[in-house]
C-alpha atoms as a PDB file:
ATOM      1  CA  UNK A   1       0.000   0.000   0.000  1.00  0.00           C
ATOM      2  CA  UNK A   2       3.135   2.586   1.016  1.00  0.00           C
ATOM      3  CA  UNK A   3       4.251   2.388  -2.706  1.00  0.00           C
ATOM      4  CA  UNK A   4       1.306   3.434  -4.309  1.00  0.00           C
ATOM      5  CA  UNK A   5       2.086   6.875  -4.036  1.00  0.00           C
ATOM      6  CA  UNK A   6       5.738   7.179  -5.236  1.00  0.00           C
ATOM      7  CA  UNK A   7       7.490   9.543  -7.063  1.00  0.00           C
ATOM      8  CA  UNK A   8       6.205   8.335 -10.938  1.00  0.00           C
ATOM      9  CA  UNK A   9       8.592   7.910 -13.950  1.00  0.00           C
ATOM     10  CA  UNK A  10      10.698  10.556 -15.447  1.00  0.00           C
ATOM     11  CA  UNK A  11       8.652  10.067 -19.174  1.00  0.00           C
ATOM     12  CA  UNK A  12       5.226   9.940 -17.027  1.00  0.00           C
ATOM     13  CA  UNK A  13       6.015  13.345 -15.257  1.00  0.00           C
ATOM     14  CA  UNK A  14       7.290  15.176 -18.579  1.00  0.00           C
ATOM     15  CA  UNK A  15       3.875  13.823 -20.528  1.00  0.00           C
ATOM     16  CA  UNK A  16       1.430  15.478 -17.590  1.00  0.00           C
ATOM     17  CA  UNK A  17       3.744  18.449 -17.781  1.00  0.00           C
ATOM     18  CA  UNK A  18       3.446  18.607 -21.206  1.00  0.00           C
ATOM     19  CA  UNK A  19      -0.194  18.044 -21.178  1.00  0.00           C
ATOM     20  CA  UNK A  20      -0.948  20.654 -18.705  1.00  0.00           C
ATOM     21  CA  UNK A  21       1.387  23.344 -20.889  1.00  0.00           C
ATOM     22  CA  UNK A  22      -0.813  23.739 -23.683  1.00  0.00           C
ATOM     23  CA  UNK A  23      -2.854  26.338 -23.409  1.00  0.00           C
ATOM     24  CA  UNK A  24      -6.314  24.487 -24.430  1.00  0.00           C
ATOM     25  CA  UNK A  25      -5.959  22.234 -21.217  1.00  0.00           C
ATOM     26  CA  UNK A  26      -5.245  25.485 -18.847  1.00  0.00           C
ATOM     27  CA  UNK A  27      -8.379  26.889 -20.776  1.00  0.00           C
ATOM     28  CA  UNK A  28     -10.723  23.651 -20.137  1.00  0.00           C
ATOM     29  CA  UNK A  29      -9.519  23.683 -16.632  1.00  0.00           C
ATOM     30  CA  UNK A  30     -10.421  27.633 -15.920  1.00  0.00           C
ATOM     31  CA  UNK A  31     -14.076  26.621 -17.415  1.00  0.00           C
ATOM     32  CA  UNK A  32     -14.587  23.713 -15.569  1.00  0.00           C
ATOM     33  CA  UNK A  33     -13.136  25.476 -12.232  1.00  0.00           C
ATOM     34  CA  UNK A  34     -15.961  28.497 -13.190  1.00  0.00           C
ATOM     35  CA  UNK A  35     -18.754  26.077 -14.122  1.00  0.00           C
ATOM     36  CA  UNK A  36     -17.785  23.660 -10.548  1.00  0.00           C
ATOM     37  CA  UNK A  37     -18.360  27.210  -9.009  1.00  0.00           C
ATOM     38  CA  UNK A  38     -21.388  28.628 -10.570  1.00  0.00           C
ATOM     39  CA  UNK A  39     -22.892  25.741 -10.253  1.00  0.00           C
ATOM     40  CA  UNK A  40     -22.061  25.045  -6.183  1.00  0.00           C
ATOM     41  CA  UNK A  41     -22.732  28.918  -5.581  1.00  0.00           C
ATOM     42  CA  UNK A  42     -26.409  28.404  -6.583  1.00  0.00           C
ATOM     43  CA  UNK A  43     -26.953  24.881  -5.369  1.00  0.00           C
ATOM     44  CA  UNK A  44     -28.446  23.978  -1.892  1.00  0.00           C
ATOM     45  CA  UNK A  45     -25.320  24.369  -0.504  1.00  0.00           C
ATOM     46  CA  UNK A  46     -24.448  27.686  -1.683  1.00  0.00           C
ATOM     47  CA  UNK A  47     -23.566  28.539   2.407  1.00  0.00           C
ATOM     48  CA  UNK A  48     -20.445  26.302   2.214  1.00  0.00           C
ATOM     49  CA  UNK A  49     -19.701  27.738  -1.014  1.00  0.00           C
ATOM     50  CA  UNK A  50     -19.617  31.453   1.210  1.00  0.00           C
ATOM     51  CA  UNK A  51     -17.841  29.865   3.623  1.00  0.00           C
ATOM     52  CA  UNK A  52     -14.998  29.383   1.636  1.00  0.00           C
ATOM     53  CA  UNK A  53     -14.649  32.485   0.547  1.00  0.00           C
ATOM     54  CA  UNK A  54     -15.183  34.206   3.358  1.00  0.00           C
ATOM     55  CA  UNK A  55     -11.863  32.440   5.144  1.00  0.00           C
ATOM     56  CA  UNK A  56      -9.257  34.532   5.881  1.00  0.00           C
ATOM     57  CA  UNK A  57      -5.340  33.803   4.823  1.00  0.00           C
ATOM     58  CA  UNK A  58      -2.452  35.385   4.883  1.00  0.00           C
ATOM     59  CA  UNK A  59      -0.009  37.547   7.160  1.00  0.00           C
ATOM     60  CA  UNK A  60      -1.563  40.100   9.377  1.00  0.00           C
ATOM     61  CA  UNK A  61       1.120  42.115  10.105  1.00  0.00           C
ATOM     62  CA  UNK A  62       1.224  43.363   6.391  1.00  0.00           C
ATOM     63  CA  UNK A  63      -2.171  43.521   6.284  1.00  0.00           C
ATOM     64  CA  UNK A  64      -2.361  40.472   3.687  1.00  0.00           C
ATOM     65  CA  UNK A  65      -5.402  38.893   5.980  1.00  0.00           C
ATOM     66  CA  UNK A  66      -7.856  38.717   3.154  1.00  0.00           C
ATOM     67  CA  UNK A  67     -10.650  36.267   2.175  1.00  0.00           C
ATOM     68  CA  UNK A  68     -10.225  33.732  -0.155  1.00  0.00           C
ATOM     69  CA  UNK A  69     -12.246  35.322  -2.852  1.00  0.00           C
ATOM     70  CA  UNK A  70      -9.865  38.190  -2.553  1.00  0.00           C
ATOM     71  CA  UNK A  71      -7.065  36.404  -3.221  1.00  0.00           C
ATOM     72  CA  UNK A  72      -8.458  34.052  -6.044  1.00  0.00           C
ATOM     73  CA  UNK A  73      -9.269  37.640  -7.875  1.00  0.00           C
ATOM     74  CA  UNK A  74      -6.250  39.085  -7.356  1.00  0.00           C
ATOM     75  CA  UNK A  75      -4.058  36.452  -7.962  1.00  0.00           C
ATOM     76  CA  UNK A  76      -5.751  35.561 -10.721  1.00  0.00           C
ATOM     77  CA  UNK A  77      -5.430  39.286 -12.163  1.00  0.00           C
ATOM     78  CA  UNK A  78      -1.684  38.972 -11.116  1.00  0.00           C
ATOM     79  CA  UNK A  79      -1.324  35.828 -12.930  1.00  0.00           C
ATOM     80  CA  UNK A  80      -3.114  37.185 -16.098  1.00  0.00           C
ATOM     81  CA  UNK A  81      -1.214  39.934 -16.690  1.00  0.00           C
ATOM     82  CA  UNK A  82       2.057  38.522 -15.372  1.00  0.00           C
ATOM     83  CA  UNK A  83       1.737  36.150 -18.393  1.00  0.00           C
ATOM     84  CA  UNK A  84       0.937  38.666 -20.876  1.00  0.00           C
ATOM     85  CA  UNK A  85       3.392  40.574 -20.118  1.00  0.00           C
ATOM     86  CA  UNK A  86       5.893  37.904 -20.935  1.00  0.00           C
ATOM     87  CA  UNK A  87       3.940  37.359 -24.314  1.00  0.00           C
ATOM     88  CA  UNK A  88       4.806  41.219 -24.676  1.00  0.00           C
ATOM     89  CA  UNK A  89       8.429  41.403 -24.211  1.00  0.00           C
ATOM     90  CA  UNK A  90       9.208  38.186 -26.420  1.00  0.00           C
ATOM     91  CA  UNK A  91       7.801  40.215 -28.938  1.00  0.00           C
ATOM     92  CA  UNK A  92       9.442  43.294 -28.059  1.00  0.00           C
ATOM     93  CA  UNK A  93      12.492  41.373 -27.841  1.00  0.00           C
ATOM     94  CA  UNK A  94      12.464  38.482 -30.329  1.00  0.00           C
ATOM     95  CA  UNK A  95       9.343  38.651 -32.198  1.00  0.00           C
ATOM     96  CA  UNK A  96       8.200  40.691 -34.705  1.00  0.00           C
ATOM     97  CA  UNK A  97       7.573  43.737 -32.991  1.00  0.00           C
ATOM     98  CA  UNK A  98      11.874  44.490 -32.130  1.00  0.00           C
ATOM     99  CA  UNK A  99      11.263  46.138 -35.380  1.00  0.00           C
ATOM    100  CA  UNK A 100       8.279  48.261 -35.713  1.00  0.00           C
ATOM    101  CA  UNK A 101       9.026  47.541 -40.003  1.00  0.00           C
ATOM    102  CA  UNK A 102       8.199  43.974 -39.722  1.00  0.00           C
ATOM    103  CA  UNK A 103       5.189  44.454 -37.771  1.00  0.00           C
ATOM    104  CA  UNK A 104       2.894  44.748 -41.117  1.00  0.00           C
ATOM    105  CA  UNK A 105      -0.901  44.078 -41.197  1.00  0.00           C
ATOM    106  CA  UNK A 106      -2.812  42.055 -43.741  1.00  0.00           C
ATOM    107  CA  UNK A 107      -3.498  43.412 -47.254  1.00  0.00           C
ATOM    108  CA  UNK A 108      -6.322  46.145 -46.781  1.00  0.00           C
ATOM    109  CA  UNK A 109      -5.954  46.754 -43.114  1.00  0.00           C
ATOM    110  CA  UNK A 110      -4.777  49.776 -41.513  1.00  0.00           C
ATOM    111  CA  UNK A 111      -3.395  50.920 -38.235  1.00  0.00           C
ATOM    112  CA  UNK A 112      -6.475  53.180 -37.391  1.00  0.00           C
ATOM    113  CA  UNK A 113      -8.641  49.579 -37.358  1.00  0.00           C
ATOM    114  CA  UNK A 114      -5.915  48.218 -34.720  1.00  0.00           C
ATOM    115  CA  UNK A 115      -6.775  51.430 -33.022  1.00  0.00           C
ATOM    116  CA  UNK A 116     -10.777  50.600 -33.307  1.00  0.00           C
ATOM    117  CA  UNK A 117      -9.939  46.846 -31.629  1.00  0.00           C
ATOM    118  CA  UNK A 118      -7.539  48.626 -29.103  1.00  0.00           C
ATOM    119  CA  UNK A 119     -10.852  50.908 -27.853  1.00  0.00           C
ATOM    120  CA  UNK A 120     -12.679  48.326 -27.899  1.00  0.00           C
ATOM    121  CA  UNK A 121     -10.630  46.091 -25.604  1.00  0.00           C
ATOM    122  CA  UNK A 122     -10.462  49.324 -23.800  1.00  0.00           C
ATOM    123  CA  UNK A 123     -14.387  49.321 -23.369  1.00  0.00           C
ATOM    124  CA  UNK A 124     -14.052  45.856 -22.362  1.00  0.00           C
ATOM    125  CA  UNK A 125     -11.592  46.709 -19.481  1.00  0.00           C
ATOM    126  CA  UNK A 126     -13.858  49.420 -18.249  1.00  0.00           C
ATOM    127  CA  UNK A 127     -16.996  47.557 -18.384  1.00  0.00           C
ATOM    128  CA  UNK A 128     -15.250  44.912 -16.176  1.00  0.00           C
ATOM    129  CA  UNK A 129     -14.113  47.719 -13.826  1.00  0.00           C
ATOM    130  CA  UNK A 130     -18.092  48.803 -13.597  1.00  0.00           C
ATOM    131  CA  UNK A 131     -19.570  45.505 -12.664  1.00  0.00           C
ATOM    132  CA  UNK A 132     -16.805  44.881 -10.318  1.00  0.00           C
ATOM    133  CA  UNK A 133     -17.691  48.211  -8.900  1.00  0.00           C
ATOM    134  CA  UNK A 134     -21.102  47.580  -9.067  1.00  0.00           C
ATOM    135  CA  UNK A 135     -20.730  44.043  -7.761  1.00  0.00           C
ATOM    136  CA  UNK A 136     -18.825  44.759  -4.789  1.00  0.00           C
ATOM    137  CA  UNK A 137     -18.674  48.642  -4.114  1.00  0.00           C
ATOM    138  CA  UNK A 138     -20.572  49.980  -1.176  1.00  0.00           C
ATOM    139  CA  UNK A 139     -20.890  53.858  -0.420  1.00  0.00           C
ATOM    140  CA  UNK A 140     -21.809  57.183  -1.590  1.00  0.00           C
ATOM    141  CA  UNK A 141     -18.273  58.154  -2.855  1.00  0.00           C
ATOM    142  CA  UNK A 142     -17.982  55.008  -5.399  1.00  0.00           C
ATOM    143  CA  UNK A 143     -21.249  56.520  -7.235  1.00  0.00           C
ATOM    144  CA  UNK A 144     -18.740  59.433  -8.678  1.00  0.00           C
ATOM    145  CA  UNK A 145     -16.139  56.272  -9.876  1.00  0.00           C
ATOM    146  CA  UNK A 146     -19.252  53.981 -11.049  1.00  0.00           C
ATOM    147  CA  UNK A 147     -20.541  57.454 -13.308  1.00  0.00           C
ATOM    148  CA  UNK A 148     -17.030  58.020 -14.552  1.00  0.00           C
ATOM    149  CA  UNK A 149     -16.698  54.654 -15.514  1.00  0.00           C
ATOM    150  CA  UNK A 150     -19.464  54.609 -17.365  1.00  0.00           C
ATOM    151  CA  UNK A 151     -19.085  57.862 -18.592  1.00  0.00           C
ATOM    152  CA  UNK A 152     -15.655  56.452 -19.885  1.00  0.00           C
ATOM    153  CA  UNK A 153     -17.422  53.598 -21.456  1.00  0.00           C
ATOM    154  CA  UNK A 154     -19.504  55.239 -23.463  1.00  0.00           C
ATOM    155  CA  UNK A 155     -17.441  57.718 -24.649  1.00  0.00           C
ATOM    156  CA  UNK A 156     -14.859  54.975 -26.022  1.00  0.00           C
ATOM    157  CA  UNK A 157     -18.271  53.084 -27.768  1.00  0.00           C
ATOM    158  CA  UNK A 158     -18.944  56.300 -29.154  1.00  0.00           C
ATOM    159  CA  UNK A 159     -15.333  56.907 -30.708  1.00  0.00           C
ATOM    160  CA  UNK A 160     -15.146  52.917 -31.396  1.00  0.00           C
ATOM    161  CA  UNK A 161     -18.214  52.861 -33.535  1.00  0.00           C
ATOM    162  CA  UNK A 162     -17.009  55.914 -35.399  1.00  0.00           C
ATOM    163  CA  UNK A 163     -14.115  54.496 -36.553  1.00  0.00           C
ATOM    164  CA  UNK A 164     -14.842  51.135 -37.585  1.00  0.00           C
ATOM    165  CA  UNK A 165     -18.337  52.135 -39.326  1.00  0.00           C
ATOM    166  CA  UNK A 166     -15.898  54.634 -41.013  1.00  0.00           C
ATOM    167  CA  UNK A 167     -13.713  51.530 -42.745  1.00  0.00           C
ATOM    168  CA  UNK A 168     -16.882  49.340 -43.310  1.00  0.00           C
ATOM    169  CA  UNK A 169     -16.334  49.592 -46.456  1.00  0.00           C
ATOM    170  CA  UNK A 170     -13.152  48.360 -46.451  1.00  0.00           C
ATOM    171  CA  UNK A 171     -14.336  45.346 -44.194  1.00  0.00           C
ATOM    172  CA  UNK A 172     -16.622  44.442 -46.659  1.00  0.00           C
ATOM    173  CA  UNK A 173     -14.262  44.487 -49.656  1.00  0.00           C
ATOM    174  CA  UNK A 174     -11.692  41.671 -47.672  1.00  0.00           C
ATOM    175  CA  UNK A 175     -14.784  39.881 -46.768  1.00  0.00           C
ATOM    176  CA  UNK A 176     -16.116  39.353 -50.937  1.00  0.00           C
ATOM    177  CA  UNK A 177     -12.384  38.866 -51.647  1.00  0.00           C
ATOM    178  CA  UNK A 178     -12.273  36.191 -48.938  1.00  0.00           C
ATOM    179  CA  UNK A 179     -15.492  34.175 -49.275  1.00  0.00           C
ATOM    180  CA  UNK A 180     -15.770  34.579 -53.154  1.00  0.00           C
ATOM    181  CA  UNK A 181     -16.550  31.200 -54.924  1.00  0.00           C
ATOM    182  CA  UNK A 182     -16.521  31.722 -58.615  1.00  0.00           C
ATOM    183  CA  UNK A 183     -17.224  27.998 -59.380  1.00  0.00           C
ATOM    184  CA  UNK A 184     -19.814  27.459 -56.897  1.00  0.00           C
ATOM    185  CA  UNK A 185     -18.102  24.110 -55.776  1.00  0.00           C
ATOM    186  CA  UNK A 186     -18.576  25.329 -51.675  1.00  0.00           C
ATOM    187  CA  UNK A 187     -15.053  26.602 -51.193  1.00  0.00           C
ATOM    188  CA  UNK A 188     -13.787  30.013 -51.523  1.00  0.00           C
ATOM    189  CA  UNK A 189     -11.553  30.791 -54.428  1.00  0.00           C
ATOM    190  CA  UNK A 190      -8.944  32.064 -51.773  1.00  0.00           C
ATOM    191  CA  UNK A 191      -8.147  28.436 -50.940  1.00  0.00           C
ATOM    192  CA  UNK A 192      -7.732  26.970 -54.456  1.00  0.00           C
ATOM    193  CA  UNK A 193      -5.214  29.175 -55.804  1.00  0.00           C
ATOM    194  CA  UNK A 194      -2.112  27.516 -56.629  1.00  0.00           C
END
């Protein structure tokens, strides 16, 4: 029975290391985690599921002693963009960004519709920001950050429609050119060229 639980094989430990590296098993396991959570939160025993969050960790002395949902949030928000930050400087520094020439776009693209997506993933973050807010905020003084947010929100919709309804057209032009099936056999022309 003791050696049931020893150390396994070099070739087993590299495969489940392996396994866990790719980024479609971290993804499954983040939606399962979320789903296991959702669904305990709003099950008949949704109190245990408080429970656990409401358990304080850490060091007191540097006031650290937060719940467990705390630190799942912010750790997770560490974690996040700890990683892409990595994903940034290997550009920066080996990809294709160490030289702002051989960062190109695709044939009919332009850098003001990187700037459209770049508000847009702006609105994103500030949406987030507002239903955190609104989640968790208490008291009259967050109402002025909860306006401003939205305020901010808007305003980046606003500028974010504006631009991309401005290169529809051009949106429209890549999508004919893409999907355009001259021989009606079910697959775009774009993939049978030689």
């Amino acid at each position: 029975m003791a050696g049931e639980f020893n150390r396994s094989t070099w070739p087993e430990a590299r495969r489940i290391a392996d396994i866990l590296r790719k980024e479609t098993i971290g993804g499954a396991l983040l939606l399962a985690a979320a789903l296991t959570a959702l669904i305990w939160a709003n099950s008949p025993w949704a109190q245990t599921y408080q429970d656990l969050r409401a358990i304080e960790a850490g060091p007191a002395a540097l006031h650290l002693n937060l719940d467990l949902a705390t630190w799942a949030a912010d750790g997770l928000l560490a974690i996040f963009f700890f990683v892409a930050g990595l994903e940034l400087k290997r550009e920066f520094v080996a990809g294709d960004l160490r030289d702002l020439r051989r960062a190109t776009l695709d044939e009919g693209l332009a850098w003001i519709d990187m700037a459209g997506l770049a508000v847009l993933a702006g609105i994103g973050f500030t949406v987030s920001l507002l239903i955190g807010e609104l989640a968790f905020g208490t008291g009259e003084a967050d109402a002025r950050f909860k306006i401003a947010v939205l305020a901010g929100s808007l305003t980046a919709a606003l500028l974010a429609t504006v631009i991309l309804r401005l290169r529809a057209r051009v949106y429209r032009r890549i999508h004919r050119s893409e999907t355009a099936d001259s021989d009606h056999d079910g697959i775009p022309d774009l993939y049978q060229q030689p």
